[in-house]
N, C-alpha and C. Protein backbone atom coordinates (compact mmCIF):
# COMPACT_ATOMS: atom_id res chain seq x y z
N UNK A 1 0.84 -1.18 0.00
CA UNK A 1 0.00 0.00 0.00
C UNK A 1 0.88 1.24 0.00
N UNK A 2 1.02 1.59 -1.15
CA UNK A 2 2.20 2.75 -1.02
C UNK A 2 0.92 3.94 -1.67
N UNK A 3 2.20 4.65 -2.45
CA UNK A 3 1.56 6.15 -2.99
C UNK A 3 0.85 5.71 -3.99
N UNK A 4 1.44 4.74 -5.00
CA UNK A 4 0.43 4.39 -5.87
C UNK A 4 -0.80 3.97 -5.91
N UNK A 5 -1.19 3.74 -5.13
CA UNK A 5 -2.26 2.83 -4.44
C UNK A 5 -3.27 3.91 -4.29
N UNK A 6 -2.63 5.20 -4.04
CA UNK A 6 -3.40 6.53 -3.34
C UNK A 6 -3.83 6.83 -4.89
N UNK A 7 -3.02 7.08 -5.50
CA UNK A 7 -3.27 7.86 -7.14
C UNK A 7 -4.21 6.67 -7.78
N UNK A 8 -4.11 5.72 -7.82
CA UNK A 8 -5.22 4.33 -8.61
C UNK A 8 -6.23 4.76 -7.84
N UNK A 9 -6.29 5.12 -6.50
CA UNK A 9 -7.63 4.83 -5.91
C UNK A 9 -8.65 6.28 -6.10
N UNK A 10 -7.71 7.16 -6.84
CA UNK A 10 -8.18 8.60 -6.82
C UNK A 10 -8.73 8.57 -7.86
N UNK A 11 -7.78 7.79 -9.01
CA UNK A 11 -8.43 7.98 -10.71
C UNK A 11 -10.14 7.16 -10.83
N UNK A 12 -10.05 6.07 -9.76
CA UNK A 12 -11.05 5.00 -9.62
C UNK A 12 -12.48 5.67 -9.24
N UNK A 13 -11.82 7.21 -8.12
CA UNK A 13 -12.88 7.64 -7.81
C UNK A 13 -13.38 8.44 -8.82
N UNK A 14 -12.36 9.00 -9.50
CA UNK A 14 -13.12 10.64 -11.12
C UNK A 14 -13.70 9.17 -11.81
N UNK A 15 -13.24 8.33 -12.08
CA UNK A 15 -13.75 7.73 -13.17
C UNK A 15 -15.55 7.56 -12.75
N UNK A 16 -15.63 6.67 -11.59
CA UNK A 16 -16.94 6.14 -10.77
C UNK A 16 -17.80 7.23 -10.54
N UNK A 17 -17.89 8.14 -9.97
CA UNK A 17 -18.32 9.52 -9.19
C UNK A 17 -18.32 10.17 -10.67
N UNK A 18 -17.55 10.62 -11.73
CA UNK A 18 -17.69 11.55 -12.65
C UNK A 18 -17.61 12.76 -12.17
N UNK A 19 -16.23 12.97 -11.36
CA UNK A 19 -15.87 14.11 -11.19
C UNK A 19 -14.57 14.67 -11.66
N UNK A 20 -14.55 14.36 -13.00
CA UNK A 20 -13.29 14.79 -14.35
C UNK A 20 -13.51 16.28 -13.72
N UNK A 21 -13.54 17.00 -13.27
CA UNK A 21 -13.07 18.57 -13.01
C UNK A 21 -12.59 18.95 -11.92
N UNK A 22 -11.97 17.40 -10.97
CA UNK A 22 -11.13 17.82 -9.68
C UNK A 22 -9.52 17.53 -10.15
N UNK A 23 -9.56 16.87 -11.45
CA UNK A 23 -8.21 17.02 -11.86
C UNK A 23 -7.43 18.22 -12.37
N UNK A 24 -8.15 18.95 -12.73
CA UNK A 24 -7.24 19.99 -13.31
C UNK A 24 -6.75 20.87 -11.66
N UNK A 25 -8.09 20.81 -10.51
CA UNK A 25 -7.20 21.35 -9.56
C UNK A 25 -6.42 20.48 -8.92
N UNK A 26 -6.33 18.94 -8.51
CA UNK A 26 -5.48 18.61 -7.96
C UNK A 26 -4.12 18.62 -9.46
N UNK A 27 -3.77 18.71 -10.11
CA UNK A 27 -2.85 18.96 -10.57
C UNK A 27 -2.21 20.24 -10.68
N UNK A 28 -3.06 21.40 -11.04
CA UNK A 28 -2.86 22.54 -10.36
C UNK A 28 -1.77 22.53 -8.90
N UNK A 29 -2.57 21.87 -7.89
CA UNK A 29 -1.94 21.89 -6.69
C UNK A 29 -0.67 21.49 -6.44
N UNK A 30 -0.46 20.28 -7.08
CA UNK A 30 0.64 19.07 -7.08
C UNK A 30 1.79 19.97 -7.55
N UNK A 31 1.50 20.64 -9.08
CA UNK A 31 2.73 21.46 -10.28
C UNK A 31 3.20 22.80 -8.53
N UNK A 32 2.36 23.66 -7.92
CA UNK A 32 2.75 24.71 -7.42
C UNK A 32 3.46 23.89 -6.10
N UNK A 33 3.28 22.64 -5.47
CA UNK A 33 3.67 22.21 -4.34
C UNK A 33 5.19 21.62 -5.11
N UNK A 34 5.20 20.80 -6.43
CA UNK A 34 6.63 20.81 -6.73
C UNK A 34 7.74 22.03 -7.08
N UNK A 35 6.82 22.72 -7.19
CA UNK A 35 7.62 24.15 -7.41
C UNK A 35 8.05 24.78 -6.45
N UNK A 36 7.45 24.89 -5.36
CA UNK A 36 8.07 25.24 -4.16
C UNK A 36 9.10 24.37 -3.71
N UNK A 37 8.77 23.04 -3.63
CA UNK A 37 9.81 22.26 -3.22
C UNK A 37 11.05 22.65 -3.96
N UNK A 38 11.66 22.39 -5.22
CA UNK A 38 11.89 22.76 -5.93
C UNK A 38 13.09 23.47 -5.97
N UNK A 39 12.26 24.82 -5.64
CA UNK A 39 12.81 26.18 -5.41
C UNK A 39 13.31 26.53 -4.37
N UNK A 40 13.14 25.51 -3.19
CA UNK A 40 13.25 26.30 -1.77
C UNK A 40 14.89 26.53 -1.59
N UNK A 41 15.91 25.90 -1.89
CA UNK A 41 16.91 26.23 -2.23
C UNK A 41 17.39 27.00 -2.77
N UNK A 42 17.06 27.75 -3.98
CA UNK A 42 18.04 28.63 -5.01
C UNK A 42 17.70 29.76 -4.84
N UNK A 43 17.87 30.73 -5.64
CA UNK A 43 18.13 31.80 -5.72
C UNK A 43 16.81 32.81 -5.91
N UNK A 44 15.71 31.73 -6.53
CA UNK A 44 14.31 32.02 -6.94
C UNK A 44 13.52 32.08 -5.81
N UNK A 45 13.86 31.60 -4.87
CA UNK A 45 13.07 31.28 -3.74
C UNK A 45 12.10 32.56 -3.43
N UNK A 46 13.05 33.50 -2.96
CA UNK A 46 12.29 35.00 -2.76
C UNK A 46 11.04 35.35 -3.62
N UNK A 47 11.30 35.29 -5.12
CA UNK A 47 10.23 35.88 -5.64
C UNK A 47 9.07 34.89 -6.05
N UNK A 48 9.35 33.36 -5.61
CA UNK A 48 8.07 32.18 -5.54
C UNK A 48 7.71 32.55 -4.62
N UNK A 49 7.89 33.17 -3.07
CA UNK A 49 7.52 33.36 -1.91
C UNK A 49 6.86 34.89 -1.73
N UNK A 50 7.42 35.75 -2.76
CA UNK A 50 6.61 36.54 -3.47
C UNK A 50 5.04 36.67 -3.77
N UNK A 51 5.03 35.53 -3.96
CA UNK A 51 3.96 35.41 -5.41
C UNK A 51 2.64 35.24 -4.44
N UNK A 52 3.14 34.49 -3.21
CA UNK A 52 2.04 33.92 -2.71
C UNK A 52 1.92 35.07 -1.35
């Protein structure tokens, strides 16, 4: 039961439920949470921390 397990069981739910329009925000979410990660190191950091 790892992470994958989490993402199969998520697609299982848009597919079943027919809620194709929580993907664009959980991906939304995922792209700005790798970006921070990311960034928290370099030089960019300031103006990602900026933004928000």
């Amino acid at each position: 039961m790892g992470k994958l397990s989490i993402v199969r069981e998520f697609f299982e739910f848009l597919r079943y439920r027919k809620k194709w329009w929580l993907t664009p925000i959980v991906l939304v979410l995922i792209l700005l949470g790798a970006l921070i990660v990311f960034t928290e190191g370099s030089a960019l950091a300031p103006f990602i921390y900026a933004i928000f």
